[in-house]
Protein backbone atom coordinates (compact mmCIF):
# COMPACT_ATOMS: atom_id res chain seq x y z
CA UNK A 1 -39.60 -28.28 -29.51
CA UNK A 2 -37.91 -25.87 -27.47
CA UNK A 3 -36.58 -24.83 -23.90
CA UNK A 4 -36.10 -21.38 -22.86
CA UNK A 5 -32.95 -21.81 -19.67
CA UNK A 6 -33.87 -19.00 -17.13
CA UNK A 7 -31.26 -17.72 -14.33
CA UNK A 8 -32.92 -15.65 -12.22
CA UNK A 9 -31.60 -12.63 -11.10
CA UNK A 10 -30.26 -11.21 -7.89
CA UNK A 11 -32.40 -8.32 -6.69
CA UNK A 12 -30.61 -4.98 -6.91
CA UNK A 13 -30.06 -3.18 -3.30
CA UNK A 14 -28.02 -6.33 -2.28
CA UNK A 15 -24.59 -7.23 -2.51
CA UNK A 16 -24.92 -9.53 -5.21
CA UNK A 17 -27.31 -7.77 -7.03
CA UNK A 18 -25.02 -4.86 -6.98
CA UNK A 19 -21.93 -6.46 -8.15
CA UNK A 20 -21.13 -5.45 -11.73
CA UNK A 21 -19.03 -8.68 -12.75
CA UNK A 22 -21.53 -12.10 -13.38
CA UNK A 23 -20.45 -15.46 -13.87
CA UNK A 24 -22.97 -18.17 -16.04
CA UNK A 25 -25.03 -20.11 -14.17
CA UNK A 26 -22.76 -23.29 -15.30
CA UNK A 27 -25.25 -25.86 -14.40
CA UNK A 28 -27.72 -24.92 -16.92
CA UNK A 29 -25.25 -25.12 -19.59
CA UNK A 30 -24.58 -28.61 -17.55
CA UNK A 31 -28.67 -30.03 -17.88
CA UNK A 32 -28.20 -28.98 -22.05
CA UNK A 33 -25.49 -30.87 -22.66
CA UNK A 34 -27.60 -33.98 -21.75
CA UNK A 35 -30.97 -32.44 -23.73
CA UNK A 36 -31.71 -34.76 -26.74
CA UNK A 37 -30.59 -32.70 -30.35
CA UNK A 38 -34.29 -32.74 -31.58
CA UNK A 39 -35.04 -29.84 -28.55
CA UNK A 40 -33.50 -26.17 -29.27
CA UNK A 41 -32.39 -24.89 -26.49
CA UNK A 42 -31.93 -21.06 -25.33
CA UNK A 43 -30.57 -19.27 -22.06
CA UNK A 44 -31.85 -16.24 -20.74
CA UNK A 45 -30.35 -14.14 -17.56
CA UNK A 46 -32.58 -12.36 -15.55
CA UNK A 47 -29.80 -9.87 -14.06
CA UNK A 48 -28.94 -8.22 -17.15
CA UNK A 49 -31.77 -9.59 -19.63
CA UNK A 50 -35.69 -8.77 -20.24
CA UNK A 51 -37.68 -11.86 -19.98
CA UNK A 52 -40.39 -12.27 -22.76
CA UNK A 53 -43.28 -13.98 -21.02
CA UNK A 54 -44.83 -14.43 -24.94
CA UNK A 55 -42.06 -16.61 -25.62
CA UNK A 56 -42.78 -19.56 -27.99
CA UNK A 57 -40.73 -22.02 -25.58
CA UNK A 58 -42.88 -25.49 -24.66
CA UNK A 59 -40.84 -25.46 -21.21
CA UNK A 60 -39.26 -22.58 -19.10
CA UNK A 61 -36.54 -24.77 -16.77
CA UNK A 62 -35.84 -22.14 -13.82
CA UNK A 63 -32.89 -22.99 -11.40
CA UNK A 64 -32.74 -21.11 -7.61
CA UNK A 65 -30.55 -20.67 -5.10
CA UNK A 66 -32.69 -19.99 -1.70
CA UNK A 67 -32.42 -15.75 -2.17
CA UNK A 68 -33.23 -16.48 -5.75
CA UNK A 69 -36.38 -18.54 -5.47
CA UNK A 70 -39.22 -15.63 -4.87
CA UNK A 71 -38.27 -14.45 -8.00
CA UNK A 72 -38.16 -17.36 -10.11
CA UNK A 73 -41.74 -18.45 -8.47
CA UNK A 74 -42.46 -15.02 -9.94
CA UNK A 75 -41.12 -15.86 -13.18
CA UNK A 76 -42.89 -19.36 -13.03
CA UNK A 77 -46.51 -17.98 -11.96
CA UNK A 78 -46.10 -15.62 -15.10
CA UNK A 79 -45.83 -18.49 -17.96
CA UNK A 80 -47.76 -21.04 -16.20
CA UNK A 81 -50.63 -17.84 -16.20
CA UNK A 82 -50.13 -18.08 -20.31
CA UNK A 83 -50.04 -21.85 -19.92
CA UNK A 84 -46.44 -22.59 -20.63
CA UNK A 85 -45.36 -25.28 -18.77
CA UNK A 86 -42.24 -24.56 -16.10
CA UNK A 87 -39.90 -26.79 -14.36
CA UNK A 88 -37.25 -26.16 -11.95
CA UNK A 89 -34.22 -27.73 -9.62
CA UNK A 90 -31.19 -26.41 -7.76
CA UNK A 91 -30.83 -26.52 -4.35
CA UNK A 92 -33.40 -24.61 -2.93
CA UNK A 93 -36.20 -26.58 -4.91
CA UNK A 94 -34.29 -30.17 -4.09
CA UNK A 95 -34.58 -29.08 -0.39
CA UNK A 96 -38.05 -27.31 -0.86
CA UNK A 97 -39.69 -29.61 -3.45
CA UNK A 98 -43.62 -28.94 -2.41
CA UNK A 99 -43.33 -25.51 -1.88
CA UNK A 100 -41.83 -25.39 -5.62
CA UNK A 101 -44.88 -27.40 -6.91
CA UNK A 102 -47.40 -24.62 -6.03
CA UNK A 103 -45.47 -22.58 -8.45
CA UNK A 104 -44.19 -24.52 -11.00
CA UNK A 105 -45.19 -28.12 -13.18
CA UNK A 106 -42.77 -30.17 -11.89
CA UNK A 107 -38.85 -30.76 -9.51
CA UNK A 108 -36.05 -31.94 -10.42
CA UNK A 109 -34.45 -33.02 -6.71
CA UNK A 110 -30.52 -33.14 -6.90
CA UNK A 111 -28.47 -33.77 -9.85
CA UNK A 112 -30.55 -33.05 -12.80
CA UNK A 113 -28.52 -34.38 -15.69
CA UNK A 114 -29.35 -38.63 -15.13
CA UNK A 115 -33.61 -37.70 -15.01
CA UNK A 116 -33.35 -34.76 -17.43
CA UNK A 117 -33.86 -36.86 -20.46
CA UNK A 118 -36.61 -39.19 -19.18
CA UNK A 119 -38.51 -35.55 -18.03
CA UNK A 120 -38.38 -34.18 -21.89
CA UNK A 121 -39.53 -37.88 -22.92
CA UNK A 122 -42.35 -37.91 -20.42
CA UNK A 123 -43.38 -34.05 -21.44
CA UNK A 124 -43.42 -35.02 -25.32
CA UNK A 125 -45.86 -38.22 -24.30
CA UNK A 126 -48.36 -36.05 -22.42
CA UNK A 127 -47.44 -37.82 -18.79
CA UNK A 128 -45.07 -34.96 -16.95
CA UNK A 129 -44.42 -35.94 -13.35
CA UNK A 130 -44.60 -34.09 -10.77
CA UNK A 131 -41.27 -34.83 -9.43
CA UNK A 132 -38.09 -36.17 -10.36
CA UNK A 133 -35.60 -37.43 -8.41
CA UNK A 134 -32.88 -39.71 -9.60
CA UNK A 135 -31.79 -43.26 -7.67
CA UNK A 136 -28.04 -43.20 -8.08
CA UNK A 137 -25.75 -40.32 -8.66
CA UNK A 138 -24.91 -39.23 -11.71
CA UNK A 139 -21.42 -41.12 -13.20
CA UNK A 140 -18.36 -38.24 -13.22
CA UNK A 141 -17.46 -40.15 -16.23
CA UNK A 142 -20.36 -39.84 -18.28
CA UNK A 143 -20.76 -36.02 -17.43
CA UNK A 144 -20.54 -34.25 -21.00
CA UNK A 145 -19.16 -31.11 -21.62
CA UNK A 146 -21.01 -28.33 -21.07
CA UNK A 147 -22.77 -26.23 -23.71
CA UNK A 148 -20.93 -23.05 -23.08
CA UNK A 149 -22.19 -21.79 -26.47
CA UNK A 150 -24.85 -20.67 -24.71
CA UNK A 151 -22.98 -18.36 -23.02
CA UNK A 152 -21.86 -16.21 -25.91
CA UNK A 153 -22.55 -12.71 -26.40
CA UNK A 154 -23.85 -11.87 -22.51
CA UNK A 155 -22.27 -9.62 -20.23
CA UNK A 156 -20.07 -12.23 -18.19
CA UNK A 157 -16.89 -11.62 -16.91
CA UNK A 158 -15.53 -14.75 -17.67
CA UNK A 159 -17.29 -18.07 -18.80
CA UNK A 160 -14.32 -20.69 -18.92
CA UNK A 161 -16.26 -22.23 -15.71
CA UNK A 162 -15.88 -25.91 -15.39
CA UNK A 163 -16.10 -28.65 -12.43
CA UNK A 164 -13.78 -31.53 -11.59
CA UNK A 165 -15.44 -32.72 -8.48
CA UNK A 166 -18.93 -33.01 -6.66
CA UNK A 167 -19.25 -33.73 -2.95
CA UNK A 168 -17.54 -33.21 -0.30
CA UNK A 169 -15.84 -35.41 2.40
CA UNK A 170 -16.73 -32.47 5.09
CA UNK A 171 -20.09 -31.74 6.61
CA UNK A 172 -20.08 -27.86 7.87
CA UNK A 173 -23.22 -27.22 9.82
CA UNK A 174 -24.33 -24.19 8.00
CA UNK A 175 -23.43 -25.76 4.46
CA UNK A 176 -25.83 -27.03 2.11
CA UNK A 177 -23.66 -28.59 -0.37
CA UNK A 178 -23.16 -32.19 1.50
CA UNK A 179 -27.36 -32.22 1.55
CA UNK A 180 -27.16 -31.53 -2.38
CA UNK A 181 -24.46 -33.61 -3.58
CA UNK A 182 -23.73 -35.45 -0.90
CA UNK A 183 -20.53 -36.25 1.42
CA UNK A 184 -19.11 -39.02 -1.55
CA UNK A 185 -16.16 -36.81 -3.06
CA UNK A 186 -16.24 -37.87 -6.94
CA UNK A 187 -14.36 -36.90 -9.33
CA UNK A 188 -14.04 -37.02 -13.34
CA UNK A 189 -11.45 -38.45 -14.90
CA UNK A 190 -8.72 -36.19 -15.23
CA UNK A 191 -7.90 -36.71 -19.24
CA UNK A 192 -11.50 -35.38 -19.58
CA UNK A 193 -10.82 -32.50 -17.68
CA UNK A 194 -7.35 -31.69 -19.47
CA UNK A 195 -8.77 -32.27 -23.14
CA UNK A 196 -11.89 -29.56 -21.66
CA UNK A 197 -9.53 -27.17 -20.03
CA UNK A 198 -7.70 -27.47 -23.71
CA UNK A 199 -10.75 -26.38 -25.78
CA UNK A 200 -11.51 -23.61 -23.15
CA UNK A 201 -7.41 -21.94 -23.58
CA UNK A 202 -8.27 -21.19 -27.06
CA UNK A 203 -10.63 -18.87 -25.93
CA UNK A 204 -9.13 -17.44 -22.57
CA UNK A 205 -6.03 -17.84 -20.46
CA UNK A 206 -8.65 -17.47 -17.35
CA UNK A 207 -10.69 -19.92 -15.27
CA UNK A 208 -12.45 -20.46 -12.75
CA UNK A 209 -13.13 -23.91 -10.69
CA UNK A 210 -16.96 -24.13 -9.43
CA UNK A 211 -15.55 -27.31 -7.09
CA UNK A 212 -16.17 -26.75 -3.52
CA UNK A 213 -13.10 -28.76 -2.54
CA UNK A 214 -10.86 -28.62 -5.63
CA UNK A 215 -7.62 -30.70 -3.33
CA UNK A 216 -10.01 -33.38 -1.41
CA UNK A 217 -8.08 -35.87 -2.55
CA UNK A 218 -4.58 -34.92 -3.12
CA UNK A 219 -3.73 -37.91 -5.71
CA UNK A 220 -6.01 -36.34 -7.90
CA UNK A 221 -5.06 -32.81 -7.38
CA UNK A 222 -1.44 -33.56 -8.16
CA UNK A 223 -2.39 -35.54 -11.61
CA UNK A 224 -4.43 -32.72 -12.14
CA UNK A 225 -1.48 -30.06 -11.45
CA UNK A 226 1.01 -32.12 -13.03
CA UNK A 227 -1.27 -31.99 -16.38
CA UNK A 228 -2.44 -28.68 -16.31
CA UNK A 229 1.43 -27.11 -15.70
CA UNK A 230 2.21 -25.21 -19.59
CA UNK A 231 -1.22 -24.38 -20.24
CA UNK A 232 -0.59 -21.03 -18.98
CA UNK A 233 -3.79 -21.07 -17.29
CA UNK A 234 -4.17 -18.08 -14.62
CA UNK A 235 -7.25 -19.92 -12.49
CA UNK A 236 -9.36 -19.78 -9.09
CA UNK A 237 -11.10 -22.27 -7.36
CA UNK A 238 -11.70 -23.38 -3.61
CA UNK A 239 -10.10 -25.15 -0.91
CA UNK A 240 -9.70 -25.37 2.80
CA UNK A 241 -7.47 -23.56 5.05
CA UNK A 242 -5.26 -26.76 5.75
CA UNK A 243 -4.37 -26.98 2.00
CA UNK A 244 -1.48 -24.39 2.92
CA UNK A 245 -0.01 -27.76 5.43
CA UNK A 246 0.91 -29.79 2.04
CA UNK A 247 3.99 -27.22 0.59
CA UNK A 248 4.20 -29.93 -2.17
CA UNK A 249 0.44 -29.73 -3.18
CA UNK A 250 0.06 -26.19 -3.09
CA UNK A 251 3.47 -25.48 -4.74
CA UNK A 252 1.99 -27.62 -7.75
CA UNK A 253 -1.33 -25.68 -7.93
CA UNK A 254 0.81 -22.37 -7.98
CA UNK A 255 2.70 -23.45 -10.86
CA UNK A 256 -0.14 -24.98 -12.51
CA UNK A 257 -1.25 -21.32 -12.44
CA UNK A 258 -3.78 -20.90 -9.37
CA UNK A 259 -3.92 -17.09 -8.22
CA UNK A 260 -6.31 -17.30 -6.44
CA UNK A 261 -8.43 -19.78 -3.71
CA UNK A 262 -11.69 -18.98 -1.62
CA UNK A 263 -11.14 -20.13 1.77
CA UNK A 264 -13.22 -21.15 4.20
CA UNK A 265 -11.52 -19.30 7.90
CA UNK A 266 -15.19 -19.15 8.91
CA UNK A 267 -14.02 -18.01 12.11
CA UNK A 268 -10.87 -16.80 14.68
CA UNK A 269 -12.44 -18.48 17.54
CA UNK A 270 -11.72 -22.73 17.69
CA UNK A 271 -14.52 -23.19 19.80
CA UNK A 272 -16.54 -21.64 16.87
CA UNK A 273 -14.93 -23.89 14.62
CA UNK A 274 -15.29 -26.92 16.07
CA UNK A 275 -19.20 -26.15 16.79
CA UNK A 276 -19.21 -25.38 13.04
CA UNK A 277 -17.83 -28.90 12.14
CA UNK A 278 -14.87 -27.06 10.72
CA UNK A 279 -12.35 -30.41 11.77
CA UNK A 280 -9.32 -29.08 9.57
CA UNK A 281 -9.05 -25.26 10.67
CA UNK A 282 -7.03 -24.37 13.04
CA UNK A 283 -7.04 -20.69 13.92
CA UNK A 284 -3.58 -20.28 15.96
CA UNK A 285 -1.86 -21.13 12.81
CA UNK A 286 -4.48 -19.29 10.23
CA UNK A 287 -1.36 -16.33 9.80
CA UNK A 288 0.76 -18.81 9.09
CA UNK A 289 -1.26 -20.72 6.49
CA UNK A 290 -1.86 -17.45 5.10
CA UNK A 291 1.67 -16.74 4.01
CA UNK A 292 2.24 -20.07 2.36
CA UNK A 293 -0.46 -19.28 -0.03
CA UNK A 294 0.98 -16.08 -0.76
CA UNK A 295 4.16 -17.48 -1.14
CA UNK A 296 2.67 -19.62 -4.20
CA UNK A 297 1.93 -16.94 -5.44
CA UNK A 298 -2.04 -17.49 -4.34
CA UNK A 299 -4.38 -14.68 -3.21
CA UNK A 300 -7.21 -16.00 -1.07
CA UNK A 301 -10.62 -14.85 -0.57
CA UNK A 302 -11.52 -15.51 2.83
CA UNK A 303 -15.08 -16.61 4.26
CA UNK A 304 -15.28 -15.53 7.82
CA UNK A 305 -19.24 -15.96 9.00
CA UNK A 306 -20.86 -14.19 11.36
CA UNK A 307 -23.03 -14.53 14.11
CA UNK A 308 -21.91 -18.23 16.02
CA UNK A 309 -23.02 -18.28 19.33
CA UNK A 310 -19.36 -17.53 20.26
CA UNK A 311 -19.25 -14.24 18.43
CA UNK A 312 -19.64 -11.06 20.45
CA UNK A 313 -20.14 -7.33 19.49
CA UNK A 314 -15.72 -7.75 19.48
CA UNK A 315 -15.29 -10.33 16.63
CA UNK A 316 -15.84 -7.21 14.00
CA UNK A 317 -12.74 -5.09 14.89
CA UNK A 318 -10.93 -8.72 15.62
CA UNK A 319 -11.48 -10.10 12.23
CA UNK A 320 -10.67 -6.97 10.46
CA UNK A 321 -7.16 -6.67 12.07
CA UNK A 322 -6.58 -9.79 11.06
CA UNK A 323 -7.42 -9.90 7.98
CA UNK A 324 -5.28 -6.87 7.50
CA UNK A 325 -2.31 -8.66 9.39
CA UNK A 326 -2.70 -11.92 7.63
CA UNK A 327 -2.89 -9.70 4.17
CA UNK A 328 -6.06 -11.44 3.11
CA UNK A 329 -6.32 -10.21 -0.25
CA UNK A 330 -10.13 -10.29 -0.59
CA UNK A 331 -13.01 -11.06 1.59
CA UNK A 332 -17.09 -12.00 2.34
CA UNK A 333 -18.37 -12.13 5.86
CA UNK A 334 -21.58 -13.55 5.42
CA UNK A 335 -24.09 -13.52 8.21
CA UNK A 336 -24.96 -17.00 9.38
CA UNK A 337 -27.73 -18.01 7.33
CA UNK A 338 -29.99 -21.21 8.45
CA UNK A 339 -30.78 -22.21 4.51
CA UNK A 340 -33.18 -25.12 4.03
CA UNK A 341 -31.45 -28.32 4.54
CA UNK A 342 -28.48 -27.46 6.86
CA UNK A 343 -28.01 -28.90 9.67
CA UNK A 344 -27.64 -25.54 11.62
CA UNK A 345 -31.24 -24.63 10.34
CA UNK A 346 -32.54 -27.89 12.21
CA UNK A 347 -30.55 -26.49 15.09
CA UNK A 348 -31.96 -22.88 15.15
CA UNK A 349 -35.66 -24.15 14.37
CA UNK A 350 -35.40 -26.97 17.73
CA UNK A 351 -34.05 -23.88 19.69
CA UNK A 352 -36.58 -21.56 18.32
CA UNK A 353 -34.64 -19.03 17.21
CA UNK A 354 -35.72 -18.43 13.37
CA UNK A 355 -37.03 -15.05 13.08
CA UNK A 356 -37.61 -14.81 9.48
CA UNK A 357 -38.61 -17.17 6.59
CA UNK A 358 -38.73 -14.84 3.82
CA UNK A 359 -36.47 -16.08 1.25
CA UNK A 360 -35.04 -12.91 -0.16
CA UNK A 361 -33.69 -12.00 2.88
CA UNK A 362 -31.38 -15.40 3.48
CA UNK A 363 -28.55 -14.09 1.15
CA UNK A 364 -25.99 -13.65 3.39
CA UNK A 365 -26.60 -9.96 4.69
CA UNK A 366 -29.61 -10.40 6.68
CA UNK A 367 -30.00 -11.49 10.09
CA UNK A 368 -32.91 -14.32 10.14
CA UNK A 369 -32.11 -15.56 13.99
CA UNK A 370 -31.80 -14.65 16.98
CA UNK A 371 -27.95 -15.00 18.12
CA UNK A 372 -26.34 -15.49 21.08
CA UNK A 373 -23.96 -13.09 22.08
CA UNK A 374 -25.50 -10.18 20.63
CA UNK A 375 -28.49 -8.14 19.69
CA UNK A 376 -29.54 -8.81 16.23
CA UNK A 377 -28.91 -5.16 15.65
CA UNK A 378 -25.57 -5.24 16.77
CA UNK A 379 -25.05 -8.20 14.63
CA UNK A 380 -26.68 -6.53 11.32
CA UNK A 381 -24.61 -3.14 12.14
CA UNK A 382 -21.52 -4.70 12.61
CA UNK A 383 -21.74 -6.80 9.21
CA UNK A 384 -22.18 -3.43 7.55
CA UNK A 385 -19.11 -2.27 9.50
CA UNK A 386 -17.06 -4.52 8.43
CA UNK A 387 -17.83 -4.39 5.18
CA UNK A 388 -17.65 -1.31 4.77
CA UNK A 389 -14.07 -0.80 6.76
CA UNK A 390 -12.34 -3.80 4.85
CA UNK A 391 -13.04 -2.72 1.14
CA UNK A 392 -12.05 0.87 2.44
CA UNK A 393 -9.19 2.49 0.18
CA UNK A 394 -6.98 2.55 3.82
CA UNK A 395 -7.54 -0.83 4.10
CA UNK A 396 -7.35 -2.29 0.68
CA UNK A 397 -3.71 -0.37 0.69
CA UNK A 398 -2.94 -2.74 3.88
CA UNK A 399 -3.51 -5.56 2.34
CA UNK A 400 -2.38 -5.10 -1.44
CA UNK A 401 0.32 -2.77 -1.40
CA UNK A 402 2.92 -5.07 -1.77
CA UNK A 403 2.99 -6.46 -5.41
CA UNK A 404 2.26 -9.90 -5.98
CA UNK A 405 0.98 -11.91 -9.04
CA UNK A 406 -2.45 -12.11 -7.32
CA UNK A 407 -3.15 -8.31 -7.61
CA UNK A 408 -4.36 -8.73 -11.12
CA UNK A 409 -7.43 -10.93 -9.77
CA UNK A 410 -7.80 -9.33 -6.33
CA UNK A 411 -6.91 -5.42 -6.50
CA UNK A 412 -10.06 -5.27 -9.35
CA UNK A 413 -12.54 -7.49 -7.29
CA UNK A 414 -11.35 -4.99 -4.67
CA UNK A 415 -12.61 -2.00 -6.07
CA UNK A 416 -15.77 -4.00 -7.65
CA UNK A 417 -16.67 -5.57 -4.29
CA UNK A 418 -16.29 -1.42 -3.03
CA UNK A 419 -18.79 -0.38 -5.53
CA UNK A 420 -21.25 -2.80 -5.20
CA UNK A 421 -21.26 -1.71 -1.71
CA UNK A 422 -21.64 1.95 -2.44
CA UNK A 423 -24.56 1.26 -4.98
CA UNK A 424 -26.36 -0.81 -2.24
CA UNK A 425 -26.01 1.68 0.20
CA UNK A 426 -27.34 4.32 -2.51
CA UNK A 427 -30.60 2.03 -3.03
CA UNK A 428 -30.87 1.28 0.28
């Protein structure tokens, strides 16, 4: 029997649609390393790929982030027209299972990989479920490697993607990671990550850490540093501002061979922050912090989102100077975005202040509320602003003239971030 993998793609006129470098959709790969050998198993990517709605596949498993999901309910009305059965999960069906179900067979709610198997076994016997939704969390140490074979021969930029950790000890009000894998930080056992990371240097000195909180607990970071020093690894992953604090913890990630970390600033204003449920950030010393990943030899790309009720028509020019002062070597400035599941969209809805449910729109660079200290027009004009003034040539040369080991990640997702920009506009 056999599985067709879909990852649905990111709808061209937006920012992510745009941008010419992709990264595999790693938990796919994840859900068929725990598919029984008897199934064949295929991947298909909707951004760069032509779905075959003839295909021979007995089930189409579909994945969605919230922007994604219109068009994988598109791509699920299609086969289940032909009568091929079509499941999906991620986080936008785990947080919207019954709208899913009027487009697809059945759910998978949160992790996929311990009810996976008993879905395939309940498909082969003719008794499918609607939903499925697994009692305990998966084991760390019973998570098998992923098939990254699957990846082979597509246009990504890079597919030595892996994951240490799920969860996160932190619970942001506009994040929907805590309601997916919840506020538990677990980990897999580090030998299992250093005999992975092992297999994937044969095939590329880069990587790329899909953990939302790569240093939550520093024990494990430092094991993890300490084992991964030699490899000659050049690698990216995520962590918060207040990783800069611990010089001996981000010392060992620099020579372990980080470049590069997103972080979370979210915001210059600690009122903000603190409203945000962003405990560790603290803005008066974000310049600071700044330098001491630098001085690792660590390029960051910094979150700042917009629209809090403390932002004003000023926080534009504000963050831009200081992202040019700080020497932030890359950047997104996401619009708030009230996704399904967040705390802050339980907020908004109470306060009635949701303007817009349509799905496509809540990637990031739409307004979908109304906010507090501006217009919504103001807010939408000066996201475009900003975007458009920070991946400027005049800025870019602010912040990466100077060279530094991170310029080999950053200066080219510079000037791809630039022309994903430029293409939107052009559609737009």
């Amino acid at each position: 029997m056999k599985i067709l993998f879909i990852s649905p793609g990111w709808e061209k006129g937006r920012l992510w649609g745009e941008l010419a470098f992709k990264f595999p959709t790693l938990s796919l790969a994840s859900i068929a390393a725990v598919t029984p050998p008897e199934w064949d198993v295929a991947l298909l990517d909707d951004n760069f790929e032509k779905i075959d709605y003839a295909s021979d596949a007995d089930i189409i498993a579909l994945t969605a982030m919230t922007p994604q999901a219109p068009r994988a309910y598109m791509i699920a009305d299609e086969f289940r027209s032909r009568g091929t059965t079509v499941v999906m999960g991620g986080f936008h069906a785990s947080n919207m299972p019954d709208e899913a179900l009027t487009h697809v067979d059945a759910v998978v709610v949160g992790e996929g990989e311990v009810v996976w198997p008993r879905l395939l076994s309940d498909f082969r016997d003719g008794t499918l479920q609607r939903r499925y939704q697994a009692e305990s969390q998966m084991e760390m140490d019973s998570i098998p490697v992923a098939r990254r074979e699957l990846f082979k021969g597509k246009r990504y930029l890079l597919t030595n993607t892996i994951q240490t950790t799920r969860g996160c000890p932190f619970d942001c009000e506009f994040c929907s990671v805590t309601a997916f894998y919840g506020r538990k930080y677990r980990k897999r056992p580090v030998d299992n990550i250093l005999k992975e990371l092992v297999q994937l240097r044969k095939s590329n000195s880069f990587a790329f850490f899909v953990d939302d909180n790569l240093v939550a607990d520093r024990k494990y970071a430092l094991e993890l540093f300490a084992g991964m020093k030699g490899m000659d690894f050049k690698w990216l992953s995520h962590s918060p501002i207040d990783f800069a604090g611990d010089r001996e913890l981000i010392k060992a990630a620099g020579e372990a061979g980080c470049v590069g970390m997103f972080v979370g600033f979210e915001s210059l204003n600690q009122d903000s922050l603190a409203a945000m449920g962003k405990v560790t950030n603290r803005a008066k010393s974000y310049l600071e912090d700044a330098k001491a990943f630098r001085d690792n030899g660590i390029g960051i790309l910094g979150s700042f989102v917009l629209g809090y009720d403390g932002d004003t028509p000023a926080v534009f020019e504000q963050l831009l100077r200081f992202c040019e002062e700080a020497r932030i070597e890359a950047a997104i400035f996401p619009l708030l975005t009230p996704y399904p599941g967040t705390a802050v969209r339980r907020r908004l809805e109470a306060e009635g202040r949701i303007i817009s449910n349509d799905w496509r729109d809540y990637d990031m660079e739409h307004v979908n509320f109304k906010p507090a200290g501006m217009s919504v027009e103001e807010l939408q004009q000066g996201y475009d602003w900003i975007n458009a003034s920070f991946y400027s040539f005049t800025s870019m040369y602010r912040r990466l003239f100077k060279l530094h080991r991170s310029v080999q990640v950053f200066g080219p997702m510079n000037l791809g971030f630039r022309a994903a920009l430029r293409r939107k506009c052009r559609v737009a």
